[in-house]
C-alpha atoms as a PDB file:
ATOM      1  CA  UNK A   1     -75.554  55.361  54.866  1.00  0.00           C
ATOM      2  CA  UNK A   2     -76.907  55.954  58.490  1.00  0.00           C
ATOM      3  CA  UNK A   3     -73.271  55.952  60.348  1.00  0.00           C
ATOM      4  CA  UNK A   4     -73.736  59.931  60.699  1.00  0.00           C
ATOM      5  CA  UNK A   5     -77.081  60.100  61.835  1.00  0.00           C
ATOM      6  CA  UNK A   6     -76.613  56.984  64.526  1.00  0.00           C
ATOM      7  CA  UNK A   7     -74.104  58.949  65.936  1.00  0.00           C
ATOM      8  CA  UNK A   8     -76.262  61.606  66.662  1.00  0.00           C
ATOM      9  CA  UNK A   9     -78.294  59.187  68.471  1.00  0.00           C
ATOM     10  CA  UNK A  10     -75.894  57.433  70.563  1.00  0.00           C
ATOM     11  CA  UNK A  11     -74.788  61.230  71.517  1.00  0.00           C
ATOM     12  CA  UNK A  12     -78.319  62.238  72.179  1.00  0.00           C
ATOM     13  CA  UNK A  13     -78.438  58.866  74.148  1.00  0.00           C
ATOM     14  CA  UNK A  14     -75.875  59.552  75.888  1.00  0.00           C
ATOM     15  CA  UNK A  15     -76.721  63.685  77.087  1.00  0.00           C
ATOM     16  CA  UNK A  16     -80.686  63.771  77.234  1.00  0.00           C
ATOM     17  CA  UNK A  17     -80.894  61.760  80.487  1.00  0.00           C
ATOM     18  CA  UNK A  18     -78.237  63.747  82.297  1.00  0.00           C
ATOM     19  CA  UNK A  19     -80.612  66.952  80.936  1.00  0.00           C
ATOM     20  CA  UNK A  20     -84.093  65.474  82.116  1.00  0.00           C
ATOM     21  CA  UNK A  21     -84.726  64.248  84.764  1.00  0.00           C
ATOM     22  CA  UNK A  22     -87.232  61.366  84.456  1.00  0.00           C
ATOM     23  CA  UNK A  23     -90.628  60.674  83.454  1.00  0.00           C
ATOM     24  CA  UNK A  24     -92.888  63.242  85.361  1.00  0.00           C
ATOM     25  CA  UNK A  25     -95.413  63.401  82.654  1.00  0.00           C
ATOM     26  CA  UNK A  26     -97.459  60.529  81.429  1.00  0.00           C
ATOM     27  CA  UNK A  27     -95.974  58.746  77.799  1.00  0.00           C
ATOM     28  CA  UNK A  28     -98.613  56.867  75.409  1.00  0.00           C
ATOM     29  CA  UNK A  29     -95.521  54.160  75.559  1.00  0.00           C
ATOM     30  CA  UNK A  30     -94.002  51.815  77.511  1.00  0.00           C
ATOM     31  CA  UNK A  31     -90.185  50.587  76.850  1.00  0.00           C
ATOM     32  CA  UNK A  32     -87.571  48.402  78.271  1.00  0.00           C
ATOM     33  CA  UNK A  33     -84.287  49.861  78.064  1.00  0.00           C
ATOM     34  CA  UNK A  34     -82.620  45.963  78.410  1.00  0.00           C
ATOM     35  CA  UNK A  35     -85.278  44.606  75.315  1.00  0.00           C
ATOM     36  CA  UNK A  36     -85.106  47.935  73.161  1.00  0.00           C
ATOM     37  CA  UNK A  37     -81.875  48.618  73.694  1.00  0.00           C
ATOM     38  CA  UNK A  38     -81.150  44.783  72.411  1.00  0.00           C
ATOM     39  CA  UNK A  39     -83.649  45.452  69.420  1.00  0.00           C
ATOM     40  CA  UNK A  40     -81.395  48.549  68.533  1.00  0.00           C
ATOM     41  CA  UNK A  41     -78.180  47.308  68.943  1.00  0.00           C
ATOM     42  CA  UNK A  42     -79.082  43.956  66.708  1.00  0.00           C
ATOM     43  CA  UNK A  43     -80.372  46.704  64.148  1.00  0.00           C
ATOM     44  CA  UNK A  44     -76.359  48.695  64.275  1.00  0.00           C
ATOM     45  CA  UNK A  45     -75.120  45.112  63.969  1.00  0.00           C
ATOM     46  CA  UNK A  46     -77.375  44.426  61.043  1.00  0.00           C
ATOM     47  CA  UNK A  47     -75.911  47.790  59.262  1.00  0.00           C
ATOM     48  CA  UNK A  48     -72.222  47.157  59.545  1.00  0.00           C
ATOM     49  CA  UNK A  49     -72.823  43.921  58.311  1.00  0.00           C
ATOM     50  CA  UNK A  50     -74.612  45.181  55.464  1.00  0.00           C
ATOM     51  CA  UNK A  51     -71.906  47.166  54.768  1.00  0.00           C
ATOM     52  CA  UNK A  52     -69.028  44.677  54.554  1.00  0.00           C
ATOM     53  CA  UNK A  53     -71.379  43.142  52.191  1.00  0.00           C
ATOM     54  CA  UNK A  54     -71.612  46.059  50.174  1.00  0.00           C
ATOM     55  CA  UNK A  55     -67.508  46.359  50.298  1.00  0.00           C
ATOM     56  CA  UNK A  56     -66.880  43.066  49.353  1.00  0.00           C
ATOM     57  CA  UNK A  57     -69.166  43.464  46.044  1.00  0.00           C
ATOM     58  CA  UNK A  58     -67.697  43.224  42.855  1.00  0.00           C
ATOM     59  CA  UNK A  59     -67.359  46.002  40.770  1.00  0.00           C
ATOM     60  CA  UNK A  60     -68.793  46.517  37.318  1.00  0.00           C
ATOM     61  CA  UNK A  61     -66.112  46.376  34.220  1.00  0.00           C
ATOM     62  CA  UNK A  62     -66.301  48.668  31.069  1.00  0.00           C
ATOM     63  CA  UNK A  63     -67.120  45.163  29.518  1.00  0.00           C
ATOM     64  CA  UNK A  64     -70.208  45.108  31.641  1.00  0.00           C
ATOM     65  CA  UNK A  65     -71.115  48.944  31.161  1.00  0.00           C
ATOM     66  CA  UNK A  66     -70.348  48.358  26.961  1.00  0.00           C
ATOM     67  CA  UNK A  67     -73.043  45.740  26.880  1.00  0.00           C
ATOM     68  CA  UNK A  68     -75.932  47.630  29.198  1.00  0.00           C
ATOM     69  CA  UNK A  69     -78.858  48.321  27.101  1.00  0.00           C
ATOM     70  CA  UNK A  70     -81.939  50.623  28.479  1.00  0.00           C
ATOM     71  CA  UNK A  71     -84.171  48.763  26.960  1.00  0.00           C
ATOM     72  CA  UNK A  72     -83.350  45.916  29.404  1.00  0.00           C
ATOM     73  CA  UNK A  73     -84.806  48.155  31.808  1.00  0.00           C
ATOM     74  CA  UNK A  74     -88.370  47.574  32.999  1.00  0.00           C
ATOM     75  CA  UNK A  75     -90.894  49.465  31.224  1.00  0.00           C
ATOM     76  CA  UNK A  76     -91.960  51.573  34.445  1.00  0.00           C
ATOM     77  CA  UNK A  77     -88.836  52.558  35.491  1.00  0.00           C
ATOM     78  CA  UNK A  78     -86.934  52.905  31.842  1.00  0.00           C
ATOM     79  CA  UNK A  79     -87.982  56.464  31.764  1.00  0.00           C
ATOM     80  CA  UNK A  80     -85.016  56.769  34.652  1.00  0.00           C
ATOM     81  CA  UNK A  81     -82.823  55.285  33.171  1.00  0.00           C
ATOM     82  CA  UNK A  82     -79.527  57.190  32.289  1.00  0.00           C
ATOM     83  CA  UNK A  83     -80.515  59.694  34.718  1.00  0.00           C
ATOM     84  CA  UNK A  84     -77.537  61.620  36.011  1.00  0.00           C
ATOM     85  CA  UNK A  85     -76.655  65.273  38.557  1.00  0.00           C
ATOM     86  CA  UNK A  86     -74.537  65.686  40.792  1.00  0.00           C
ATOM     87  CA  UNK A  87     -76.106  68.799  42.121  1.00  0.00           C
ATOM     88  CA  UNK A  88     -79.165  66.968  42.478  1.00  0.00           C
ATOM     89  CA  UNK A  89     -77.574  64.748  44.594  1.00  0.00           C
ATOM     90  CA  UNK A  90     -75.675  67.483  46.803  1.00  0.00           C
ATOM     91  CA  UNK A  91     -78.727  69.108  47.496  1.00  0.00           C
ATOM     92  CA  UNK A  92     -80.509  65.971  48.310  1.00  0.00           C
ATOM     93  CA  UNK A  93     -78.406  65.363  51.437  1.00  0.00           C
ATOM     94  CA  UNK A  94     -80.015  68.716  52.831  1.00  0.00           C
ATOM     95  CA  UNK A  95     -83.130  67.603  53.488  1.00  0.00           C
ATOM     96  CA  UNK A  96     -82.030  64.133  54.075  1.00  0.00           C
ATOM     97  CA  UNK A  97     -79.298  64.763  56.818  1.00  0.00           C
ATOM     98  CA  UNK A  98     -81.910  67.814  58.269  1.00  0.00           C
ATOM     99  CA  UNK A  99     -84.331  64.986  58.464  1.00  0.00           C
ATOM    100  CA  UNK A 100     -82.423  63.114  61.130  1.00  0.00           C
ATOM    101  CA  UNK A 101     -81.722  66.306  63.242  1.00  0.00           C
ATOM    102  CA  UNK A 102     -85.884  67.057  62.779  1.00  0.00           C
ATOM    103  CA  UNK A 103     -87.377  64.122  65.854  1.00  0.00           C
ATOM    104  CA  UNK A 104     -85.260  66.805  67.926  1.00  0.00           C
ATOM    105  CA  UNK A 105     -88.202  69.535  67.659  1.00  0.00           C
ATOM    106  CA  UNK A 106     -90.099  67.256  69.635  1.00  0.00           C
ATOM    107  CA  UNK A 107     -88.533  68.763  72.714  1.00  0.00           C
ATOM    108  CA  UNK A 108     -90.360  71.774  72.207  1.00  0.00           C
ATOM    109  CA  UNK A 109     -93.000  70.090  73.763  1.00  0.00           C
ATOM    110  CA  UNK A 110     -93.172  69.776  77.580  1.00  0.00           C
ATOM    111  CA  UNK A 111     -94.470  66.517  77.631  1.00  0.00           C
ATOM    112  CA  UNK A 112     -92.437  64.900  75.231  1.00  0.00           C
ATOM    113  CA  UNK A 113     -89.398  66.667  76.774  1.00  0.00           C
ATOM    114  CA  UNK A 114     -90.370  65.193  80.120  1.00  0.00           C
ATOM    115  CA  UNK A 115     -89.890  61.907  78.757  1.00  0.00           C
ATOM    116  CA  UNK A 116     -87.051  62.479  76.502  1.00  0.00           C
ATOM    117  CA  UNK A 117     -85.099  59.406  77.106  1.00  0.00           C
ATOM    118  CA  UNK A 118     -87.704  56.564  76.070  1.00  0.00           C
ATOM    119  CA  UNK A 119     -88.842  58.783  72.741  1.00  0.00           C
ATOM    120  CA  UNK A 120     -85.193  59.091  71.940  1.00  0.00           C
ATOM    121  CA  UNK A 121     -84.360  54.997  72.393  1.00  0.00           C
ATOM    122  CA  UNK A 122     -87.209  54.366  69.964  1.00  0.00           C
ATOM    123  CA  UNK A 123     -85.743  57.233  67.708  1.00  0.00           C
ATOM    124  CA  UNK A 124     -82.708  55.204  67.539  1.00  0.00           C
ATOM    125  CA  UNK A 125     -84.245  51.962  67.122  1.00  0.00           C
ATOM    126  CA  UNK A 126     -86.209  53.696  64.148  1.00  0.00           C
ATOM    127  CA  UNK A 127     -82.626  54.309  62.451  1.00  0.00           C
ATOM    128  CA  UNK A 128     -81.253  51.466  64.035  1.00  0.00           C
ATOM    129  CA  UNK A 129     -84.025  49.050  61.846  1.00  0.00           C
ATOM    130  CA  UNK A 130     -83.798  51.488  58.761  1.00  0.00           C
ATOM    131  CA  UNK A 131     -80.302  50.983  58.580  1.00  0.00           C
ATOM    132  CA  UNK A 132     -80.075  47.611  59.031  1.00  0.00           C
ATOM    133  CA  UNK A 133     -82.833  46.704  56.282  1.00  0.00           C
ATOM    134  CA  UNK A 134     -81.310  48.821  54.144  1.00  0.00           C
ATOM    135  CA  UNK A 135     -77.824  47.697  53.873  1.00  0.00           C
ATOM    136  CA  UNK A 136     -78.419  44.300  54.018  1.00  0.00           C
ATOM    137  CA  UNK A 137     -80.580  44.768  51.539  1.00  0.00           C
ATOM    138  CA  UNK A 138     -78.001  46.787  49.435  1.00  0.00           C
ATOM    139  CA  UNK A 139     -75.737  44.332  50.399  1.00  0.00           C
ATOM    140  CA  UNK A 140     -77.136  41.670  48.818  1.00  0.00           C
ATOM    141  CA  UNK A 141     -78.709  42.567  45.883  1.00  0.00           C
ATOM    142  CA  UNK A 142     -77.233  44.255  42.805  1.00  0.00           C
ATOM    143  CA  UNK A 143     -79.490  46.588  41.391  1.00  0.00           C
ATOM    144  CA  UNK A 144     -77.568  49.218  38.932  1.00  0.00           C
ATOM    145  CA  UNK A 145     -78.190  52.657  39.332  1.00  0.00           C
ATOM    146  CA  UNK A 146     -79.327  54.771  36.550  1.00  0.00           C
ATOM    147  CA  UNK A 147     -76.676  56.535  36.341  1.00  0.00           C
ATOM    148  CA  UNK A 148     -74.589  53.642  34.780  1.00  0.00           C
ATOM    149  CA  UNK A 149     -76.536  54.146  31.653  1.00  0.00           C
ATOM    150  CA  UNK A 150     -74.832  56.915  30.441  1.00  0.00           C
ATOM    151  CA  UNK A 151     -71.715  58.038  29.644  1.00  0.00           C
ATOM    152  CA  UNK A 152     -72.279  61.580  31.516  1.00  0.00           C
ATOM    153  CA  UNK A 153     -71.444  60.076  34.636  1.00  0.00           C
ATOM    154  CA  UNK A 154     -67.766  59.550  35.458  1.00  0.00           C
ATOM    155  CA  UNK A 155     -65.858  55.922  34.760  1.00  0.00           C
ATOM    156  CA  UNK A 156     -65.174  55.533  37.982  1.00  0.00           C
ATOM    157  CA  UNK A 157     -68.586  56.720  39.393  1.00  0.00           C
ATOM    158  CA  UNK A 158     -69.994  54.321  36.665  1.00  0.00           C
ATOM    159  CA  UNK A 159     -67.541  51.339  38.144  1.00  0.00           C
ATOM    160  CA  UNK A 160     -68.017  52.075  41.775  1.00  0.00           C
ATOM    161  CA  UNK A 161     -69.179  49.439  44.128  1.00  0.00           C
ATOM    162  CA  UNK A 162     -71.841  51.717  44.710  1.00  0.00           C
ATOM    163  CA  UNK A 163     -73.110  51.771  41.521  1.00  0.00           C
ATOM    164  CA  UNK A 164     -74.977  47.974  42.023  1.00  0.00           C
ATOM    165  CA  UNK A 165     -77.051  49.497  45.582  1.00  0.00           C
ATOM    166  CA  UNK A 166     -79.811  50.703  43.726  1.00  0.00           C
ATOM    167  CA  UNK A 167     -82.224  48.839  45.216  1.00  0.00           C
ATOM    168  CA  UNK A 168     -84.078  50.016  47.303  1.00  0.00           C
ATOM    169  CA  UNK A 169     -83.466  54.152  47.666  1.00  0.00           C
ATOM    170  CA  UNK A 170     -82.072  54.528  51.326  1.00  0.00           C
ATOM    171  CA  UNK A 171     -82.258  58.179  51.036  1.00  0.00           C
ATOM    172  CA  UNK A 172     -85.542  57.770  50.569  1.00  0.00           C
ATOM    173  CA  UNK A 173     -86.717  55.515  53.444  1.00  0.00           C
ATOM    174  CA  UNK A 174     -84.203  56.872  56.138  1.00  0.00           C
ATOM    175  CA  UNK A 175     -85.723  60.625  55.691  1.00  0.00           C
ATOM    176  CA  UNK A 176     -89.372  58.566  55.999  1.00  0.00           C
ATOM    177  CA  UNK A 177     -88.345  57.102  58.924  1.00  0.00           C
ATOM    178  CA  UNK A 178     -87.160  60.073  60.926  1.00  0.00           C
ATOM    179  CA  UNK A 179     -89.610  62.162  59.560  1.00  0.00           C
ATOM    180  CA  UNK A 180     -92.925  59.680  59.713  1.00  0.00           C
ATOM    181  CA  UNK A 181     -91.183  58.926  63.423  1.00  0.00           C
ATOM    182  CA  UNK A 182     -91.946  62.736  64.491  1.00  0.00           C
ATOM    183  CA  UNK A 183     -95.366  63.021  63.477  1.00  0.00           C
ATOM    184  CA  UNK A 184     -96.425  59.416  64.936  1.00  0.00           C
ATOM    185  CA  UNK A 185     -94.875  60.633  68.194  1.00  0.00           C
ATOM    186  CA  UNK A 186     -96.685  63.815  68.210  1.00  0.00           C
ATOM    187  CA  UNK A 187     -99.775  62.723  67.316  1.00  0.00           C
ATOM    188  CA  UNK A 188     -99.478  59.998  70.287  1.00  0.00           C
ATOM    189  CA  UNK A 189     -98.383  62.667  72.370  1.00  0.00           C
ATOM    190  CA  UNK A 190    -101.010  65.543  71.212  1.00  0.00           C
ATOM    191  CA  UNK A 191    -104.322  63.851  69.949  1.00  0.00           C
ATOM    192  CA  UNK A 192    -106.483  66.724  69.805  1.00  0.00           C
ATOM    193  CA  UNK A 193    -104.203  69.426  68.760  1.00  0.00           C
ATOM    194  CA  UNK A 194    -104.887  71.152  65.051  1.00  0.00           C
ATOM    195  CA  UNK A 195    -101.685  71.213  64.136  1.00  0.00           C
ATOM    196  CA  UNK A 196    -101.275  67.507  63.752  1.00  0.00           C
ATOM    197  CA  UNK A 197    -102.217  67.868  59.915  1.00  0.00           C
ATOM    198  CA  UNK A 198    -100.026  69.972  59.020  1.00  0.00           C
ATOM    199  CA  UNK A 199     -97.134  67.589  60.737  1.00  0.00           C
ATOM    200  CA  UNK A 200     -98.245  64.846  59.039  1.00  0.00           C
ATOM    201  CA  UNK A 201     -98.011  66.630  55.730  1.00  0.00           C
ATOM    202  CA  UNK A 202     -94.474  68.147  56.196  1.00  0.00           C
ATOM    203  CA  UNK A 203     -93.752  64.236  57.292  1.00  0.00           C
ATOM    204  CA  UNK A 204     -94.659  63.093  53.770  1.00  0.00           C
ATOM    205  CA  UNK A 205     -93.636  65.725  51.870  1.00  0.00           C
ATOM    206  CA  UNK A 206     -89.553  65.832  52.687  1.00  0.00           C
ATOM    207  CA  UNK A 207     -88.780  62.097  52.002  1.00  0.00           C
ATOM    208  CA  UNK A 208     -91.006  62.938  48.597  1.00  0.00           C
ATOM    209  CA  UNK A 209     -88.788  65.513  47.939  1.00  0.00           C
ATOM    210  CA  UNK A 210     -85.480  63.549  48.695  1.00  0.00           C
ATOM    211  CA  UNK A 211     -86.789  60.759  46.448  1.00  0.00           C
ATOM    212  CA  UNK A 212     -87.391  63.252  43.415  1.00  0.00           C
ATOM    213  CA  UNK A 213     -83.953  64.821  43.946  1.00  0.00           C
ATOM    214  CA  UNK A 214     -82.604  60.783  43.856  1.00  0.00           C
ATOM    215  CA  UNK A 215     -83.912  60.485  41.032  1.00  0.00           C
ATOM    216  CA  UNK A 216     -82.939  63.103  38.899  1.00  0.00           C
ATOM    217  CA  UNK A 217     -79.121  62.299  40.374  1.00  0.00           C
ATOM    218  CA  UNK A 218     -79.704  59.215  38.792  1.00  0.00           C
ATOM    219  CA  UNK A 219     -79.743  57.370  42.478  1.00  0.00           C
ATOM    220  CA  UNK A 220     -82.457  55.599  42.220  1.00  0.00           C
ATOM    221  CA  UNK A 221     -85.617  54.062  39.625  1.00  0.00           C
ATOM    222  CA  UNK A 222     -88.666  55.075  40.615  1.00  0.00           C
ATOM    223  CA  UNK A 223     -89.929  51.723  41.608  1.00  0.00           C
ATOM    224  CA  UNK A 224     -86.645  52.259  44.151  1.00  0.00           C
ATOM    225  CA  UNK A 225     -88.291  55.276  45.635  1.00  0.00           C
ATOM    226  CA  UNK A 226     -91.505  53.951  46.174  1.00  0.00           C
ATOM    227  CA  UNK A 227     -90.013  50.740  47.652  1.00  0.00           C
ATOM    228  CA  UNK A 228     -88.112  53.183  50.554  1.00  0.00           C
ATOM    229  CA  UNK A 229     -90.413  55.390  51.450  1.00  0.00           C
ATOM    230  CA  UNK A 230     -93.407  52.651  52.241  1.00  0.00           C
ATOM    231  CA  UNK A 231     -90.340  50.918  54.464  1.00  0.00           C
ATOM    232  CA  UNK A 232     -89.110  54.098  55.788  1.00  0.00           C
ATOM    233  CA  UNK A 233     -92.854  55.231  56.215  1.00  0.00           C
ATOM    234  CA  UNK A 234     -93.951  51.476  58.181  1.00  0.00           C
ATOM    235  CA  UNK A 235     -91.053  51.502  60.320  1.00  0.00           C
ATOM    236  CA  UNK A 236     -91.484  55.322  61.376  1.00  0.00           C
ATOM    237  CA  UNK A 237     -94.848  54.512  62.623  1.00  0.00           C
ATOM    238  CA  UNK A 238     -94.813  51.469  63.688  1.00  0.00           C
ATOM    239  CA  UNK A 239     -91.915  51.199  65.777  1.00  0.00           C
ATOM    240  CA  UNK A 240     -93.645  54.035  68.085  1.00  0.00           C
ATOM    241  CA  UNK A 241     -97.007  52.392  67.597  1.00  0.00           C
ATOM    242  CA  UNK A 242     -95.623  48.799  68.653  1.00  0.00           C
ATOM    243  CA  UNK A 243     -94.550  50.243  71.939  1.00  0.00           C
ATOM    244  CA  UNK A 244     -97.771  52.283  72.451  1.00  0.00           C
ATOM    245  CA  UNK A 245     -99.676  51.368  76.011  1.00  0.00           C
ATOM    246  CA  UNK A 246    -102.615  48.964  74.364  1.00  0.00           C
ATOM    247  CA  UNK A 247    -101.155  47.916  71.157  1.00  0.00           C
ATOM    248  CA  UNK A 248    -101.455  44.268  71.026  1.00  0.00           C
ATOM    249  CA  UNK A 249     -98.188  43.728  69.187  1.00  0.00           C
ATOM    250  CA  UNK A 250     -94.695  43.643  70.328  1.00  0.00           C
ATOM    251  CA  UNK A 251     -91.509  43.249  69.101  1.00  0.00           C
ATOM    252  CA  UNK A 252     -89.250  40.397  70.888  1.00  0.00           C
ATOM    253  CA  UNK A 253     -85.453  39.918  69.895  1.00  0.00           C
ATOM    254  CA  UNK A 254     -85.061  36.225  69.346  1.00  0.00           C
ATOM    255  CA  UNK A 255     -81.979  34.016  68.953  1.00  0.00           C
ATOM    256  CA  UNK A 256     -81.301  30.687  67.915  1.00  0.00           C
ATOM    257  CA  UNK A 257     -78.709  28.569  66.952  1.00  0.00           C
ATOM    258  CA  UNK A 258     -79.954  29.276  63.276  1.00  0.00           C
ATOM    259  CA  UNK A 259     -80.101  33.040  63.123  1.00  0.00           C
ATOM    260  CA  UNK A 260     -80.377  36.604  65.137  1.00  0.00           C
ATOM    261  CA  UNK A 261     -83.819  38.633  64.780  1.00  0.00           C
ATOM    262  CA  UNK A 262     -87.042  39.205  66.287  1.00  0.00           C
ATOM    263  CA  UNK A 263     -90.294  37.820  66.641  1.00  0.00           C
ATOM    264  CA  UNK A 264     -93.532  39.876  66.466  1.00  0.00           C
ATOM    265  CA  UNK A 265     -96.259  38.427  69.237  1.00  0.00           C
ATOM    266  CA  UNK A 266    -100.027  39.639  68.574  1.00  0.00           C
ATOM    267  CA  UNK A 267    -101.374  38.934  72.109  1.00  0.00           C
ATOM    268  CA  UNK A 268    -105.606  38.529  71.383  1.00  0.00           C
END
């Protein structure tokens, strides 16, 4: 789901230090390319994991589709159920893919662009988390979409491996993440200027919109929406708030001989 858009960042990555140089203006963060970097790269690890998860699922039979029933459905979400357009879901990727490219505006401002480097190695470790949750997540759960409760939706759609990832709508929370991830920067950047509102709306209204579109395409339940923006929406801002100069909290990667992750210290 995010192999596109974590290209972009490893490209950014890659150009914007050659483009600016260094940190002339003051940044509301502090980063450590060695412990970010780590915290990023576990996150890319986490995704292609979650992916060969989510190849080695097993597919759903016409047996399985022949006894599905709607009202097995929750009540909240049944109204979703058999939901199904494909040109819902083509236009969906507009605003979702645009999303990704949008944390790039931020170098219209001078201070921002001045520090380019560390806002763009916390952009990535924004997609870098998002991706990671979400296909492990999708990975390991087996959620069926909506659309498999109808027969308007192709066979082989219907008995796609990707018709278990419904849970939770990764759509949803990557365009929260990029988008929530622009407005928490400006704000940090700008405190005091008016047009902060305004950035905070647009930042909640395009992941709304992408979650709508997912579910009319018959993507997602609602409950599946809602799950993925709140993630997309906490990692957004809180990845730039962890790193903020004062913020008691940090992030830490941790290993052990049990697993790979990271540890959150609060220091009082």
């Amino acid at each position: 789901m995010l192999r596109s858009p974590l290209l972009l960042w490893l490209l950014a990555l890659i150009l914007l230090p050659s483009i600016v140089n260094g940190q002339t203006a003051t940044s509301p963060y502090k980063t450590d390319w060695l412990r970010d970097g780590s915290i990023a790269a576990g996150g890319i690890g986490a995704t292609v994991i979650g992916n060969i998860l989510i190849e080695k699922k097993t597919r759903l039979t016409e047996a399985d589709l022949s006894q599905l029933n709607v009202n097995d459905v929750n009540s909240f979400d049944r109204f979703s159920a058999g939901n199904y357009s494909a040109n819902a879901e083509t236009v969906s990727d507009y605003p979702f893919y645009g999303s990704f490219l949008a944390p790039l505006l931020l170098l219209l401002d001078d201070d921002i662009k001045q520090n380019a480097p560390q806002v763009y190695l916390l952009y990535g470790q924004t997609l870098s988390i998002a991706g990671g949750l979400y296909s492990m997540t999708a990975g390991t759960s087996s959620r069926k979409r909506p659309y498999v409760y109808t027969s308007d939706a192709s066979l082989e759609l219907r008995t796609d491996k990707q018709a278990t990832n419904s849970f939770y709508a990764g759509h949803t929370a990557a365009t929260a993440a990029a988008t929530f991830f622009l407005a928490k920067v400006y704000h940090d950047f700008n405190p005091d200027s008016p047009a902060r509102p305004y950035i905070w709306a647009a930042a909640a209204t395009v992941p709304a919109v992408v979650g709508y579109l997912r579910l009319r395409a018959g993507k997602h339940f609602l409950s599946d929406n809602i799950v993925g923006y709140a993630i997309g929406t906490g990692i957004g801002i809180l990845v730039p708030e962890l790193h903020r100069r004062g913020s008691p909290i940090t992030l830490i990667p941790e290993r052990t001989t049990m697993y790979d992750g990271l540890a959150v210290v609060y220091q009082f």
